[in-house]
N, C-alpha and C. Protein backbone atom coordinates (compact mmCIF):
# COMPACT_ATOMS: atom_id res chain seq x y z
N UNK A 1 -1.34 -59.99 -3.65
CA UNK A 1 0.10 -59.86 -3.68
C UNK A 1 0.46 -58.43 -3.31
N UNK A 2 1.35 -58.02 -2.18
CA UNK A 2 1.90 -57.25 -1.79
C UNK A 2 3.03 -56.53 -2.89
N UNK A 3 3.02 -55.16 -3.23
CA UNK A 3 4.04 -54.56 -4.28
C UNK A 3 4.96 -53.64 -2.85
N UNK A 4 5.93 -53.73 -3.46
CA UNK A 4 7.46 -52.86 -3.15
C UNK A 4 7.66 -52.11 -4.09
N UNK A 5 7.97 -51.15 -3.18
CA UNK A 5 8.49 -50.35 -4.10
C UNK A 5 9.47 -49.59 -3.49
N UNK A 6 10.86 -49.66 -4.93
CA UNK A 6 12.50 -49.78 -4.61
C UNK A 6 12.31 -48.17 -4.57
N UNK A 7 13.31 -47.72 -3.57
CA UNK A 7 13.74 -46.20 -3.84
C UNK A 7 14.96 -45.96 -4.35
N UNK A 8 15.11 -45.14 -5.12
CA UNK A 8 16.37 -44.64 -5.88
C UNK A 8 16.78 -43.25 -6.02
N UNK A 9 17.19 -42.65 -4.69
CA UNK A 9 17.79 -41.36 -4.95
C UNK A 9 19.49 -41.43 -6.00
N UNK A 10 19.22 -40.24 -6.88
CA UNK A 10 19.68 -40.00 -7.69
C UNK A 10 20.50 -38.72 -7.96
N UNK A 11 21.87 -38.71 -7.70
CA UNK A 11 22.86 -37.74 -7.70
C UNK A 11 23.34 -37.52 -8.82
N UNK A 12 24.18 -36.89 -9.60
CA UNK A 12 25.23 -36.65 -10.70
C UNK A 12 26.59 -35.88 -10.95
N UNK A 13 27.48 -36.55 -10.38
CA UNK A 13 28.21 -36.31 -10.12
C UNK A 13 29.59 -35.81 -11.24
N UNK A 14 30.00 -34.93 -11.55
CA UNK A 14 30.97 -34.69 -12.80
C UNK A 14 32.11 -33.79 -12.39
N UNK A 15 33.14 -34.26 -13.33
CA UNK A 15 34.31 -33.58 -12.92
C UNK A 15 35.09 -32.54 -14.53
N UNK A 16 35.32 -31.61 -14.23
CA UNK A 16 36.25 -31.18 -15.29
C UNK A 16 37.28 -30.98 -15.09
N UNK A 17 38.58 -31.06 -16.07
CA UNK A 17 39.96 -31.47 -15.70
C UNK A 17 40.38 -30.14 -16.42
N UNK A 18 41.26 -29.39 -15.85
CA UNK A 18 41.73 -28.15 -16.23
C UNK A 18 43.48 -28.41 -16.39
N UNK A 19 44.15 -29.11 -15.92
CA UNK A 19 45.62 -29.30 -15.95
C UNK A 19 46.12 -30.42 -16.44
N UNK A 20 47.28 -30.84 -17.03
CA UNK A 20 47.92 -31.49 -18.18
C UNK A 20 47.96 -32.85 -17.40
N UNK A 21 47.78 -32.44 -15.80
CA UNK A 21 48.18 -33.85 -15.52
C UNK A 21 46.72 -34.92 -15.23
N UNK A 22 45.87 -33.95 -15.17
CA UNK A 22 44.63 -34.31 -14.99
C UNK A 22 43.65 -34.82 -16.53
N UNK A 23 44.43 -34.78 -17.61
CA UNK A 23 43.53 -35.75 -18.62
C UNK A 23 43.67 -35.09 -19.84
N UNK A 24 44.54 -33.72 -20.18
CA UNK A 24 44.57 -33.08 -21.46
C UNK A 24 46.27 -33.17 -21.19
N UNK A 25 46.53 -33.84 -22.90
CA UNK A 25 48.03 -33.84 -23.21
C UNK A 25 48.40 -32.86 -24.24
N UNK A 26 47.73 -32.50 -25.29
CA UNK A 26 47.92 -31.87 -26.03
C UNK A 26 46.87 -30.76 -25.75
N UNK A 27 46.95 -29.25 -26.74
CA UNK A 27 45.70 -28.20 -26.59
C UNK A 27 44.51 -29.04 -27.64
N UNK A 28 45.19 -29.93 -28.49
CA UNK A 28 43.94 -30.29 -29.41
C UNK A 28 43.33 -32.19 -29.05
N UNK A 29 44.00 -32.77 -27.91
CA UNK A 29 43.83 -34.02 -27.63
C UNK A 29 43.56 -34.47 -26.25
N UNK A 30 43.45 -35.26 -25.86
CA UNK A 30 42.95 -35.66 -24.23
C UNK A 30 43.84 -37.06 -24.21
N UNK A 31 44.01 -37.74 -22.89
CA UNK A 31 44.20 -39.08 -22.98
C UNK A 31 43.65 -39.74 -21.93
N UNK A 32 43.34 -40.90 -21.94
CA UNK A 32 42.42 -41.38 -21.15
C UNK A 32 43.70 -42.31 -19.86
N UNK A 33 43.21 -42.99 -19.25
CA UNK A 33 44.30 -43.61 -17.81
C UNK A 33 44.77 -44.50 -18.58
N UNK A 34 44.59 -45.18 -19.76
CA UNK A 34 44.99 -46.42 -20.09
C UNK A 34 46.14 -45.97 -21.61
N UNK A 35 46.47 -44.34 -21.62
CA UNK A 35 47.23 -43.70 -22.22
C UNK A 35 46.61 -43.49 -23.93
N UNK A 36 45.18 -43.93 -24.14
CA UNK A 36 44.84 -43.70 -25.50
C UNK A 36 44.55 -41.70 -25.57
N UNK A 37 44.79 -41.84 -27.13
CA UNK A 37 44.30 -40.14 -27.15
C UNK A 37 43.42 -40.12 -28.05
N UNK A 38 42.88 -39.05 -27.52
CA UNK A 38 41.27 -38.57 -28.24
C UNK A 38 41.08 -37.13 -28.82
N UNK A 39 40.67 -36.83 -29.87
CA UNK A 39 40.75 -35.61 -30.11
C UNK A 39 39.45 -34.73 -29.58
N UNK A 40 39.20 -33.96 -29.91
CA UNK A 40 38.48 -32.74 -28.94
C UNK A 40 37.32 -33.20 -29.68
N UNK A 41 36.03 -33.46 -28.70
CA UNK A 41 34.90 -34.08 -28.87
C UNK A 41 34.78 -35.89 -28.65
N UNK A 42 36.05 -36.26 -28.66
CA UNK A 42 36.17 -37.96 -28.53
C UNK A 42 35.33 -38.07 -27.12
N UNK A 43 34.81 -39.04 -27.11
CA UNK A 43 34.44 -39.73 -25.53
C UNK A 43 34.26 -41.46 -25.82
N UNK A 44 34.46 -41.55 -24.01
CA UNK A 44 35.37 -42.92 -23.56
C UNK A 44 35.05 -43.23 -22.25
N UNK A 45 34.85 -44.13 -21.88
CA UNK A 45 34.18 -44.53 -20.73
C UNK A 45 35.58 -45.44 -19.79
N UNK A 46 35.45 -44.49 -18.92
CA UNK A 46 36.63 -45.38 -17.51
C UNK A 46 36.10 -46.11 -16.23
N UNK A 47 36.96 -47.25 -16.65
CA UNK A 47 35.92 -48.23 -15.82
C UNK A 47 36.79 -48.51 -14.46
N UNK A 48 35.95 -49.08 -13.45
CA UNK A 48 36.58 -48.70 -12.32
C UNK A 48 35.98 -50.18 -11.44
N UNK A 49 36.28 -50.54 -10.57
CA UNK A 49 36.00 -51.37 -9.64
C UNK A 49 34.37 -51.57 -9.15
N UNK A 50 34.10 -50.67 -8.84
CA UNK A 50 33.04 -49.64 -8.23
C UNK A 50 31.52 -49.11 -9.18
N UNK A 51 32.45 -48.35 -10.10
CA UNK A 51 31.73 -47.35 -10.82
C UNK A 51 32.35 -47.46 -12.50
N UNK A 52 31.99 -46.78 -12.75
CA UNK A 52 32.40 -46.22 -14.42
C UNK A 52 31.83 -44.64 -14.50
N UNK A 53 33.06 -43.81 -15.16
CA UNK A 53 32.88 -42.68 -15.49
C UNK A 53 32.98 -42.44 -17.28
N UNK A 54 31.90 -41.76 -17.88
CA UNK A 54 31.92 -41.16 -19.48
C UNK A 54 32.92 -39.84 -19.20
N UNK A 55 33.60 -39.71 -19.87
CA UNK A 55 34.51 -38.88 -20.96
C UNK A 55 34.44 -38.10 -21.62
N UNK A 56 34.42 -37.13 -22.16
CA UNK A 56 34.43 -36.77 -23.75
C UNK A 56 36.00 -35.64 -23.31
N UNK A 57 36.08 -35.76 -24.33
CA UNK A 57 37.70 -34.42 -24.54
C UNK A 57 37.18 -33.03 -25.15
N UNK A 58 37.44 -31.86 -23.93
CA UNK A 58 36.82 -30.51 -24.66
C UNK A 58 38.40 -29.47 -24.86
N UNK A 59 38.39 -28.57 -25.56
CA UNK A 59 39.91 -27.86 -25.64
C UNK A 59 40.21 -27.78 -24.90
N UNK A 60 39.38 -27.61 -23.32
CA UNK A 60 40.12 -27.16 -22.35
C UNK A 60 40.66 -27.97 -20.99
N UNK A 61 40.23 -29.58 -21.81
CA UNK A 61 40.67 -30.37 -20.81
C UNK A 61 39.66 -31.74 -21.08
N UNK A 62 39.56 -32.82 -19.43
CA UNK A 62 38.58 -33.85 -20.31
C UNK A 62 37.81 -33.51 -19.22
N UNK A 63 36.17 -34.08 -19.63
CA UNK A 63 35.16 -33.87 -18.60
C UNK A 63 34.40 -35.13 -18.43
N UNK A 64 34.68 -35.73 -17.14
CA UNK A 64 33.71 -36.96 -16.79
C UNK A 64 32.97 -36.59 -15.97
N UNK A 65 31.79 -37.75 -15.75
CA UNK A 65 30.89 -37.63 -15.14
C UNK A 65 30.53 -39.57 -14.74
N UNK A 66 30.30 -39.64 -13.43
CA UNK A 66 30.18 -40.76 -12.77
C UNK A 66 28.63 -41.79 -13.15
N UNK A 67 28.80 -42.95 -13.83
CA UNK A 67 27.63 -43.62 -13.95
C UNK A 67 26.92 -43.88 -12.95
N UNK A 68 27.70 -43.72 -11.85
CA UNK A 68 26.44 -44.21 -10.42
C UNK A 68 27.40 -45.04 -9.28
N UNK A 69 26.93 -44.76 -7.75
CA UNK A 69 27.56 -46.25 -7.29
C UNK A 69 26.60 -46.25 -6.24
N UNK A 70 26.14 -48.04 -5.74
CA UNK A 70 25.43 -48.08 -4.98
C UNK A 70 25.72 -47.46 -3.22
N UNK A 71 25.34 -46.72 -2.58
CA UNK A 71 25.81 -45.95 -1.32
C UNK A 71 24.79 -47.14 -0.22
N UNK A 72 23.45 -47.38 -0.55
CA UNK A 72 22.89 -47.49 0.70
C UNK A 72 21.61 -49.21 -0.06
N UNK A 73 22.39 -50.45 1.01
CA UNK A 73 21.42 -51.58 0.56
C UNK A 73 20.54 -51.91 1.79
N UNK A 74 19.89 -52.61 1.48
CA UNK A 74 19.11 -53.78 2.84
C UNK A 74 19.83 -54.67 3.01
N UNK A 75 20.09 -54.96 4.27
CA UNK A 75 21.15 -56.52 5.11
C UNK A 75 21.27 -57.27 4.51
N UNK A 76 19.84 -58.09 3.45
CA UNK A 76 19.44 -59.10 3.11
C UNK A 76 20.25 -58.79 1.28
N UNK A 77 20.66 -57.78 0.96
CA UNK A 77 20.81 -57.39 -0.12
C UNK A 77 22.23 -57.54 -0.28
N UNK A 78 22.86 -57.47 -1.56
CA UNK A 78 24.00 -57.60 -2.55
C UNK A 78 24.13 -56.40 -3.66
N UNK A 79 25.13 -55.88 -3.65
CA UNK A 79 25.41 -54.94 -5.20
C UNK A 79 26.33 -55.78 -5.52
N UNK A 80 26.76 -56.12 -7.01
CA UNK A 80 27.15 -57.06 -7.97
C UNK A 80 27.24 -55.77 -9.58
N UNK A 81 28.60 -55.29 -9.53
CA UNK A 81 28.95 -54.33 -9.82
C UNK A 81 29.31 -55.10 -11.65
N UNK A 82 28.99 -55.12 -12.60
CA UNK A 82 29.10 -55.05 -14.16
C UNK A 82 30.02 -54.28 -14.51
N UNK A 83 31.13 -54.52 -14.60
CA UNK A 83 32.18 -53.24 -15.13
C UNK A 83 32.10 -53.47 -16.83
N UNK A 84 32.24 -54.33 -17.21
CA UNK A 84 31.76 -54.51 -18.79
C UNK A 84 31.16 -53.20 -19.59
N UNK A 85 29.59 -53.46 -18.98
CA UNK A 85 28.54 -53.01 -19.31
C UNK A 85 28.19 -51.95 -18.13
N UNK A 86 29.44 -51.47 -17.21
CA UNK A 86 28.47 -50.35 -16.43
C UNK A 86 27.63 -50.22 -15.70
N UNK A 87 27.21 -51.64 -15.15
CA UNK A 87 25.71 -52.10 -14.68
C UNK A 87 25.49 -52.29 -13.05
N UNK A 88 24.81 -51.85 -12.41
CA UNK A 88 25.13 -52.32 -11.15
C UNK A 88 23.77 -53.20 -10.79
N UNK A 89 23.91 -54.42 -10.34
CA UNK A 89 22.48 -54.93 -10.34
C UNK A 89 22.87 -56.01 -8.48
N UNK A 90 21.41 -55.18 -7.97
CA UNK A 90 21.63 -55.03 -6.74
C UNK A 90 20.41 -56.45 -6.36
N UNK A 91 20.95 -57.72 -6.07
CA UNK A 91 20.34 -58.76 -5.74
C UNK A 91 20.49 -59.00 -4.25
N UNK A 92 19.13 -60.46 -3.69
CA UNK A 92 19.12 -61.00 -2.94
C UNK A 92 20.78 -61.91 -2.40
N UNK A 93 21.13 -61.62 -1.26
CA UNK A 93 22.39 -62.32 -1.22
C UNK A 93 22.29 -63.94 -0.88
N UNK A 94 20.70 -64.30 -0.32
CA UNK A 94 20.88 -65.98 -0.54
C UNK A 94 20.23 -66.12 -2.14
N UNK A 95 20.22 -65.37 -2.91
CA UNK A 95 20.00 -65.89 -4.17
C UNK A 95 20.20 -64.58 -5.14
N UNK A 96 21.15 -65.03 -5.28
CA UNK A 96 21.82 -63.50 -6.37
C UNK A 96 20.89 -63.82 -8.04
N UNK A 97 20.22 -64.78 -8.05
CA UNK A 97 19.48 -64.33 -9.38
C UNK A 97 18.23 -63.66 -8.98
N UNK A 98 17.91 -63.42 -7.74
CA UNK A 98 16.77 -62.87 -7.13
C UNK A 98 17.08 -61.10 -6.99
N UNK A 99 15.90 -60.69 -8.05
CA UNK A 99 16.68 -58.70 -7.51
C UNK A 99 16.13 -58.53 -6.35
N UNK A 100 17.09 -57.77 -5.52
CA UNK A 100 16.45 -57.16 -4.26
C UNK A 100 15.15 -56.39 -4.26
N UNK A 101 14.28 -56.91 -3.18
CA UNK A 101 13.28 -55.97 -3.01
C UNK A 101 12.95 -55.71 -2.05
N UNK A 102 14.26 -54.94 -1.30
CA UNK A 102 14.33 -53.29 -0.34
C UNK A 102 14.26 -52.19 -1.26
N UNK A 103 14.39 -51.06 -0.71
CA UNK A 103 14.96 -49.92 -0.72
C UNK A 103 16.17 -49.93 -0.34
N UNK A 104 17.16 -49.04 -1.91
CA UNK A 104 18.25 -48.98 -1.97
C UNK A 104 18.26 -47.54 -2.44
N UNK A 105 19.89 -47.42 -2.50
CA UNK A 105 20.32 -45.43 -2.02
C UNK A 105 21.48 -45.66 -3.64
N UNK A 106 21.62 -44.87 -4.42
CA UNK A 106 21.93 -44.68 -5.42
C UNK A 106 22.73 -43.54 -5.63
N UNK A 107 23.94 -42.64 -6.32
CA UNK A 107 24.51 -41.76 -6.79
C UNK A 107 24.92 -42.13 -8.09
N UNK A 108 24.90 -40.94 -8.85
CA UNK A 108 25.19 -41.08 -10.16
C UNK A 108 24.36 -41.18 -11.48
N UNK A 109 24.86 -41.00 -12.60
CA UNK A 109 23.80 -41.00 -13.87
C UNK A 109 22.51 -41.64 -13.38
């Protein structure tokens, strides 16, 4: 039996928010897109189509950082994006319970 083996380059991508409109409402609170507030140290995960970004609220604003998104598949391949759970699980497209086994291109946590 022939082994594959998947490649996974691995980026990390993060952002810090310095202005009121960018994710800090108060000097002692943050709020997230869906308008909840968090006090300084809270973290919260924003979920996205795509991706999901973690959270936390620091005095000087909020700081995320990107869970990952798939950039690069094989023809024969599928990404099947988990917003729930954050998950990106990159299958065969004539049989999506089948995981892909190309080499795939990765960014993020």
């Amino acid at each position: 039996m022939t082994s594959l083996t998947v490649s996974l380059a691995v980026l990390v991508f993060c952002a810090i928010f310095y202005s009121t409109d960018a994710g800090c409402r108060y000097a002692s609170q943050c709020i997230d897109s869906n308008g909840t507030l968090y006090e300084i140290g809270g973290e919260w995960t924003e979920r996205y189509e795509d991706h999901c970004d973690e959270c936390e609220c620091y005095e000087f604003g909020a700081g995320c950082c990107s869970t990952g998104s798939i950039i690069s598949l094989p023809d024969h391949c599928v990404d099947i994006f988990d917003s729930d759970n954050c998950v990106h699980h990159v299958v065969e497209k004539s049989n999506p319970c089948q995981q892909c086994t190309g080499p795939h291109s990765a960014v993020g946590k």
